[in-house]
Protein backbone atom coordinates (compact mmCIF):
# COMPACT_ATOMS: atom_id res chain seq x y z
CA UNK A 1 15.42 -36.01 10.24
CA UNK A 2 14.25 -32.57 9.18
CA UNK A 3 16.83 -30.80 11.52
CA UNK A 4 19.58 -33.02 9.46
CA UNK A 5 17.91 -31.54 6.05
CA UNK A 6 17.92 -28.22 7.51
CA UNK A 7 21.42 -28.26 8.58
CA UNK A 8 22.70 -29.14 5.54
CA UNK A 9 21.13 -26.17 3.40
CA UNK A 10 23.71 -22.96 3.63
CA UNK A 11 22.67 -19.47 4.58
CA UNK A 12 19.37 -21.46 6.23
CA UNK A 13 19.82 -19.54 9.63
CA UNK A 14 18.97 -16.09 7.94
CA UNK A 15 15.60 -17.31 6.54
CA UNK A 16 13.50 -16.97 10.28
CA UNK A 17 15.38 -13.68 10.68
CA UNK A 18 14.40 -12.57 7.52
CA UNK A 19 10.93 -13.72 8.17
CA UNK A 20 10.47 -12.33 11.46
CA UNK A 21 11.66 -9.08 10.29
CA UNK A 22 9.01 -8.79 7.42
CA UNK A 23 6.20 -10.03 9.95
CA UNK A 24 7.14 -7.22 12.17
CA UNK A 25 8.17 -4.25 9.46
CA UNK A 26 4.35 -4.96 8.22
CA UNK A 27 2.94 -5.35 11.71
CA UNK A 28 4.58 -1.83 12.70
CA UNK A 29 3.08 -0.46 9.15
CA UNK A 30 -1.08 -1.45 9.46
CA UNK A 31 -0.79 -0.30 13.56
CA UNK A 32 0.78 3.44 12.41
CA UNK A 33 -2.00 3.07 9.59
CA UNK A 34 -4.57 2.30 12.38
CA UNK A 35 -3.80 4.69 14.30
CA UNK A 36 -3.75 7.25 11.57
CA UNK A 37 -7.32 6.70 10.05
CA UNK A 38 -9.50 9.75 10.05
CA UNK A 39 -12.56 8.91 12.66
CA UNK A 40 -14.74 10.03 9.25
CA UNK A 41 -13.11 6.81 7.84
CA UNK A 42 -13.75 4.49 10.52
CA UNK A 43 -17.65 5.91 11.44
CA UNK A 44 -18.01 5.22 7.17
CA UNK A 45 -16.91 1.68 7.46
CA UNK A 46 -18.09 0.78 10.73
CA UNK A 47 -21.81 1.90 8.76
CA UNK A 48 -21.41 -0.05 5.46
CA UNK A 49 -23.69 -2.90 6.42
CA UNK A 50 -26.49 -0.79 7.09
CA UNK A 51 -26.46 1.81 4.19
CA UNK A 52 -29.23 0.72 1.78
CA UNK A 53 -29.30 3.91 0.09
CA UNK A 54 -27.18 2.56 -2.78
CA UNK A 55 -24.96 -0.75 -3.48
CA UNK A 56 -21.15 -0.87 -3.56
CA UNK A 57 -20.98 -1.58 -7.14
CA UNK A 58 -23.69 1.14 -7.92
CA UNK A 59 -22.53 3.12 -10.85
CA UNK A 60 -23.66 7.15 -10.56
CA UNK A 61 -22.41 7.77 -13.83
CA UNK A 62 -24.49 5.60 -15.98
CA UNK A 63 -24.82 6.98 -19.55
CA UNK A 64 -28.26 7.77 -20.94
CA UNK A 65 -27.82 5.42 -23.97
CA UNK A 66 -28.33 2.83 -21.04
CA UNK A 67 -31.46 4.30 -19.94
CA UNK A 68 -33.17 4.38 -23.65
CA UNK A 69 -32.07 0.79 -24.05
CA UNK A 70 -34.07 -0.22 -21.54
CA UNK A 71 -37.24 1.85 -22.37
CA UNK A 72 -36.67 -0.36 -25.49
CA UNK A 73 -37.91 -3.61 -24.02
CA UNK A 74 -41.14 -2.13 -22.22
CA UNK A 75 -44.25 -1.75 -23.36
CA UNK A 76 -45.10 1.72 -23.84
CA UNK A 77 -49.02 1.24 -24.28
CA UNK A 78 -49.14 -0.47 -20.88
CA UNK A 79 -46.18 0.12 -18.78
CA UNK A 80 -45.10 -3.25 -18.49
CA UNK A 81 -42.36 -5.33 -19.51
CA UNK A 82 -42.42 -7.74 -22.84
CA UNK A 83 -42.71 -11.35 -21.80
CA UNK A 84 -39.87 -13.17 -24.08
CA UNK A 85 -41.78 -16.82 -23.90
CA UNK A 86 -44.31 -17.33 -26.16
């Protein structure tokens, strides 16, 4: 049944070509961009998971208006944070 629907559409033969062709241009493109990553590259990822020093979404550039705002909300007479319920 399906090869009948198949057969009947024009210009289907060029479809798995075209397919096959994009599978392989793109498999040919990540192996030469394998094989060209730096060993720096791949000794930094391979060590992700195990750097604790800072998180991924860690921003270093934080301004110092951020900073203040949150010596806001402490107490300064004891060190330690408001409690919000009353």
């Amino acid at each position: 049944m399906f090869r009948d629907v198949l057969s009947a559409i024009e210009g289907i033969a060029v479809r798995p070509t075209l397919a096959l062709l994009i599978f392989v241009a793109l498999f040919v493109a990540m192996l030469i961009w394998v094989i060209r990553l730096s060993r720096e590259y791949i000794e930094n990822a391979k060590n992700i998971p195990l750097n604790e020093d800072k998180p991924p979404d860690d921003d270093d550039d934080k301004d110092d208006d951020d900073k203040e705002d949150d010596d806001d909300d402490s107490d300064s007479s004891s060190g330690k944070r408001k409690s919000s319920s009353k």
